[in-house]
C-alpha atoms as a PDB file:
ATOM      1  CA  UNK A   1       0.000   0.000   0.000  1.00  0.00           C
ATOM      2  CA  UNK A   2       1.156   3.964  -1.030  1.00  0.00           C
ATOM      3  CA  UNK A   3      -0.066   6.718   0.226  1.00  0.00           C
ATOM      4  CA  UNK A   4      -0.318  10.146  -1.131  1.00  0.00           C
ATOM      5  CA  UNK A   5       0.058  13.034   0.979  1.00  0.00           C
ATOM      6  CA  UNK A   6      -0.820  16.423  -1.572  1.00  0.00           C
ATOM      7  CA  UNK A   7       0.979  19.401  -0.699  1.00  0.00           C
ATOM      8  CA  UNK A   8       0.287  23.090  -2.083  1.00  0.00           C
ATOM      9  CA  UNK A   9       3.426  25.117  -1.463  1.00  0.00           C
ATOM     10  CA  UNK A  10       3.462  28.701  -1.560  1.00  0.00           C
ATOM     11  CA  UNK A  11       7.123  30.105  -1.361  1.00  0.00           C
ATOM     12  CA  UNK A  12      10.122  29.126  -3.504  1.00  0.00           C
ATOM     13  CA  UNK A  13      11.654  27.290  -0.148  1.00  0.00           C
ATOM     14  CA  UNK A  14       9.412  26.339   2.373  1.00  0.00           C
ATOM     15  CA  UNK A  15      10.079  23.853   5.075  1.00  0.00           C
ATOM     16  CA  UNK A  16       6.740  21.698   5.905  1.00  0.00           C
ATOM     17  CA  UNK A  17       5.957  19.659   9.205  1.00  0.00           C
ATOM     18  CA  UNK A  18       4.590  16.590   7.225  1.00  0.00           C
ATOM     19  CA  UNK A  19       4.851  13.971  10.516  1.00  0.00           C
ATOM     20  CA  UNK A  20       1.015  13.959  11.714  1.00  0.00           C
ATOM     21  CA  UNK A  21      -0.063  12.755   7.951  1.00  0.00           C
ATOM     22  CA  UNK A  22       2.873  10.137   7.569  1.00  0.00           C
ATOM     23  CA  UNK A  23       1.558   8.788  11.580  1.00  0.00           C
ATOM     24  CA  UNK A  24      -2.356   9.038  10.706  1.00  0.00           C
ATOM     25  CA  UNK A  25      -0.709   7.134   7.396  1.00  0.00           C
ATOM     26  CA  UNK A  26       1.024   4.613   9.936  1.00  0.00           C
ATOM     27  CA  UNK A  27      -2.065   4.413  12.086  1.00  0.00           C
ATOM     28  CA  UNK A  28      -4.587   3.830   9.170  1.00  0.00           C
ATOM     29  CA  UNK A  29      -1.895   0.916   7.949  1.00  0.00           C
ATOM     30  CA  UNK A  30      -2.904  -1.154  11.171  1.00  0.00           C
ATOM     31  CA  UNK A  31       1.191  -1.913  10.830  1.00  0.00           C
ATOM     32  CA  UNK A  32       2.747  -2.071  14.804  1.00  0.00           C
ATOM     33  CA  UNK A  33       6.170  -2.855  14.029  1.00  0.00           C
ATOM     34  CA  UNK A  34       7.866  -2.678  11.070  1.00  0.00           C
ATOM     35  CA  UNK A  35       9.552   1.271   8.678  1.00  0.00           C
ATOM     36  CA  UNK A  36       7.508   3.827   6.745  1.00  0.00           C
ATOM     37  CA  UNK A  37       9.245   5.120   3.845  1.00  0.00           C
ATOM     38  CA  UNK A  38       8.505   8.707   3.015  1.00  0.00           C
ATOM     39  CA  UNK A  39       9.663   9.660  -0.727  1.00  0.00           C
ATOM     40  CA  UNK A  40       9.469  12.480  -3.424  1.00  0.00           C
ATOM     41  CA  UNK A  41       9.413  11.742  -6.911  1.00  0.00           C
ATOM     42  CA  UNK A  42      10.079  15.524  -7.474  1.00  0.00           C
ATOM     43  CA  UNK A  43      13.874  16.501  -8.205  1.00  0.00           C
ATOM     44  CA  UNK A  44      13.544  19.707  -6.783  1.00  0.00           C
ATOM     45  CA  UNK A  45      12.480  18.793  -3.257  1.00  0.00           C
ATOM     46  CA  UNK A  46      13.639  17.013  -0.365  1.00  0.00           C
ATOM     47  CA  UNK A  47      12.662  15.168   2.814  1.00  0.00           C
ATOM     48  CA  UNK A  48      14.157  15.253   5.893  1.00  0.00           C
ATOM     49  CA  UNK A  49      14.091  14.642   9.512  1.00  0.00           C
ATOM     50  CA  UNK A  50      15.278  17.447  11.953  1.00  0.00           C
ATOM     51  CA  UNK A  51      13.566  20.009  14.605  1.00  0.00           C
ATOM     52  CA  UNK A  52      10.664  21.758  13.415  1.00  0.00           C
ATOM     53  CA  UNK A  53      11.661  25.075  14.958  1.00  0.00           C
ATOM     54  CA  UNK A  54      11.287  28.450  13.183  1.00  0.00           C
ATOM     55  CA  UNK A  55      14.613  29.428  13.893  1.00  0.00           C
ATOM     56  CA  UNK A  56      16.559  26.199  12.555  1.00  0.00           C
ATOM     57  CA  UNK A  57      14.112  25.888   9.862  1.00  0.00           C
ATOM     58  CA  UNK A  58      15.623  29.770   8.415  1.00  0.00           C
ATOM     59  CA  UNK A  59      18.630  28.573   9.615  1.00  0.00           C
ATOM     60  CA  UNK A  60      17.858  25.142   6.618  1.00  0.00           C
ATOM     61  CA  UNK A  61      17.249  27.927   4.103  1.00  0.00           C
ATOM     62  CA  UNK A  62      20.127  30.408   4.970  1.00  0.00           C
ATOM     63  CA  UNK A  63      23.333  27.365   4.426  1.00  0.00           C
ATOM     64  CA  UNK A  64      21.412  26.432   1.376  1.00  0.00           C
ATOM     65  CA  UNK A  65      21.156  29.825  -0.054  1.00  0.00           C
ATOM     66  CA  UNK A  66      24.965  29.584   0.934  1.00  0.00           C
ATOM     67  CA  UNK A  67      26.522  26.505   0.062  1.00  0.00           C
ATOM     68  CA  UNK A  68      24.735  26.508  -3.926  1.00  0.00           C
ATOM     69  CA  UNK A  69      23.637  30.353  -4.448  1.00  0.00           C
ATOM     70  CA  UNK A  70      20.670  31.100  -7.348  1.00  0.00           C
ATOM     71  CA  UNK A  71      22.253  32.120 -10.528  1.00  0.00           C
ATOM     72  CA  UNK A  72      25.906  31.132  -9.818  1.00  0.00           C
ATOM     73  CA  UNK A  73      26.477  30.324 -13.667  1.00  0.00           C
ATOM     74  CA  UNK A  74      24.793  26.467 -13.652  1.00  0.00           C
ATOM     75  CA  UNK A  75      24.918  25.441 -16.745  1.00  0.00           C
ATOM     76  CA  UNK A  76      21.508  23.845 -16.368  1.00  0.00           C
ATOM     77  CA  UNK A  77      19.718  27.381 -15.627  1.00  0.00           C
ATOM     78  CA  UNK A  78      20.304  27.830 -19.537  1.00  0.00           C
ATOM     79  CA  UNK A  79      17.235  25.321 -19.502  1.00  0.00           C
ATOM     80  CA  UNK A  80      14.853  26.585 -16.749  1.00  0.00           C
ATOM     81  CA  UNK A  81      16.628  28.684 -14.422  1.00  0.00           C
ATOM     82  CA  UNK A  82      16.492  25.963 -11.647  1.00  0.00           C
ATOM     83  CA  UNK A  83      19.405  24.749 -11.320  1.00  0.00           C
ATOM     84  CA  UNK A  84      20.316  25.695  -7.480  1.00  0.00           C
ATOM     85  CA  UNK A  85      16.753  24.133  -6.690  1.00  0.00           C
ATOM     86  CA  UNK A  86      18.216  20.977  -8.365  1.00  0.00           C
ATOM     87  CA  UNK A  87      21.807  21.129  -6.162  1.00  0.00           C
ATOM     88  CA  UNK A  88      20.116  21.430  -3.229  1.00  0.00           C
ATOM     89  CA  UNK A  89      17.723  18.619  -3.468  1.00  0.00           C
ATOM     90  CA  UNK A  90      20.392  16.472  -3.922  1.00  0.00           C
ATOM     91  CA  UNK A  91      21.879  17.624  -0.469  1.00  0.00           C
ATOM     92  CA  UNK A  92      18.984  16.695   1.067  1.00  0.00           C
ATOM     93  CA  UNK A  93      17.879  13.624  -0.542  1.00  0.00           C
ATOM     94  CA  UNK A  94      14.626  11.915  -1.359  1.00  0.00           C
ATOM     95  CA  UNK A  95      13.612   9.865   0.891  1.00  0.00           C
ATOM     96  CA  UNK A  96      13.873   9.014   4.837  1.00  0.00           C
ATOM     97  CA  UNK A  97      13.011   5.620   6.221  1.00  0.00           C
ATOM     98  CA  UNK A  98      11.270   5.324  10.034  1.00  0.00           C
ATOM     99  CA  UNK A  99      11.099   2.740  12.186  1.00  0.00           C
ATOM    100  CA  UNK A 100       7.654   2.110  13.409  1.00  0.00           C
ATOM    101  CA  UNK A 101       7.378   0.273  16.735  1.00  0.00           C
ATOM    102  CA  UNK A 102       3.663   0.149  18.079  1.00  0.00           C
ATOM    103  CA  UNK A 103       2.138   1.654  15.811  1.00  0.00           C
ATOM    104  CA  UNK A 104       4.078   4.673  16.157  1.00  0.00           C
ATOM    105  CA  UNK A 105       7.120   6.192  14.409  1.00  0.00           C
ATOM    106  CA  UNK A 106      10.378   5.782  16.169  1.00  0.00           C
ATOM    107  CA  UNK A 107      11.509   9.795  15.810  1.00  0.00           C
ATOM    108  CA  UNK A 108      13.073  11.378  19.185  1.00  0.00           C
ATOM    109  CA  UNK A 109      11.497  13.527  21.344  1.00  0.00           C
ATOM    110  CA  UNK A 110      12.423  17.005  18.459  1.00  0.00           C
ATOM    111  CA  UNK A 111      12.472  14.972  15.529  1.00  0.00           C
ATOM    112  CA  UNK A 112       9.576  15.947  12.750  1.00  0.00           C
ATOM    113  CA  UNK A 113       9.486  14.496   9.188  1.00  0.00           C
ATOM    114  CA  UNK A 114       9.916  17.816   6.980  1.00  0.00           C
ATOM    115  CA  UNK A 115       9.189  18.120   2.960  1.00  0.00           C
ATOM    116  CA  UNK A 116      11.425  20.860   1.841  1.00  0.00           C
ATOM    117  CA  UNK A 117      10.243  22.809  -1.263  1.00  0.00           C
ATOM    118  CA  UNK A 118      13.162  24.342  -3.135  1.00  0.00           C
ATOM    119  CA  UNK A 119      11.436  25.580  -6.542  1.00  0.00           C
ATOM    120  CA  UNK A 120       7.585  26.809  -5.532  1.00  0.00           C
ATOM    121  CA  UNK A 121       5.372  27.338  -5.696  1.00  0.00           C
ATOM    122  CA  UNK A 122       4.219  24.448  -6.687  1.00  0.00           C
ATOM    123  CA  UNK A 123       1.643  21.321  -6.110  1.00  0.00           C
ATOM    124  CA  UNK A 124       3.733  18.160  -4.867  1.00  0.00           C
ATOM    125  CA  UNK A 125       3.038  14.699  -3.712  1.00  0.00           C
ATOM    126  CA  UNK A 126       4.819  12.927  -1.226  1.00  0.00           C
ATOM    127  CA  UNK A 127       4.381   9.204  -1.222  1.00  0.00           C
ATOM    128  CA  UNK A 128       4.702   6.790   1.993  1.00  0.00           C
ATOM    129  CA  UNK A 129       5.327   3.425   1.614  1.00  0.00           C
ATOM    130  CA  UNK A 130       4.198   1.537   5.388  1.00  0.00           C
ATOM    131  CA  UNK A 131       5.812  -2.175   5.525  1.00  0.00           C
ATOM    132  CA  UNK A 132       5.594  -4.654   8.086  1.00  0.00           C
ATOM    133  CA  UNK A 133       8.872  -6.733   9.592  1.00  0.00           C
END
């Protein structure tokens, strides 16, 4: 079973707390012990897992605006412009997998499951993947 989680984003970056719709996902499942896999199929996004403070989350946006700047001579931007959205995902990466042990997911006590827009805004779909094992 997949899951789609929809997301309307509304900046070009935008950090978003998707960890109560990947555990109602979980719950729904039935599944008490086994990993959730929580996955973009867009290349100019991310997931990750990390604090969902306001602070840290500018903090996200400010070393990525740092370490690959917009319009630092990508030869991809030739094409659409995006090619620091692009970079950036791949820092970040795809995909997380959680443990889920009953019925919950295993994240610490600051740990959130955030989808990280980096070329909005844009409709997205995250997909979660709940196993049992």
């Amino acid at each position: 079973m997949i899951e789609t989680i929809t997301i309307r984003t509304s900046k070009e970056v935008e950090i978003i707390d998707i960890t109560e719709k990947v555990q109602e996902i979980v719950r729904k499942s039935g599944i008490d012990n086994g990993i959730a896999v929580v996955y973009t199929r867009h290349t100019t996004t991310g997931i990750i897992v990390n604090e969902n403070e306001p602070r840290l989350l500018n903090d996200i946006e400010n070393i990525l605006s740092k370490l690959i700047p917009k319009g630092a001579g990508y030869r991809h931007d030739s094409i659409d412009n995006n090619a620091h959205s692009h970079l950036r995902a791949i820092i970040l990466g795809p995909s997380v997998t959680i443990p889920i042990v009953n019925g919950q997911l295993m994240l610490g006590t600051w740990q959130s499951i955030l989808f990280v827009e980096l070329d909005g805004p844009r409709r997205r779909e995250v997909y979660v993947k709940v196993c049992k094992c």
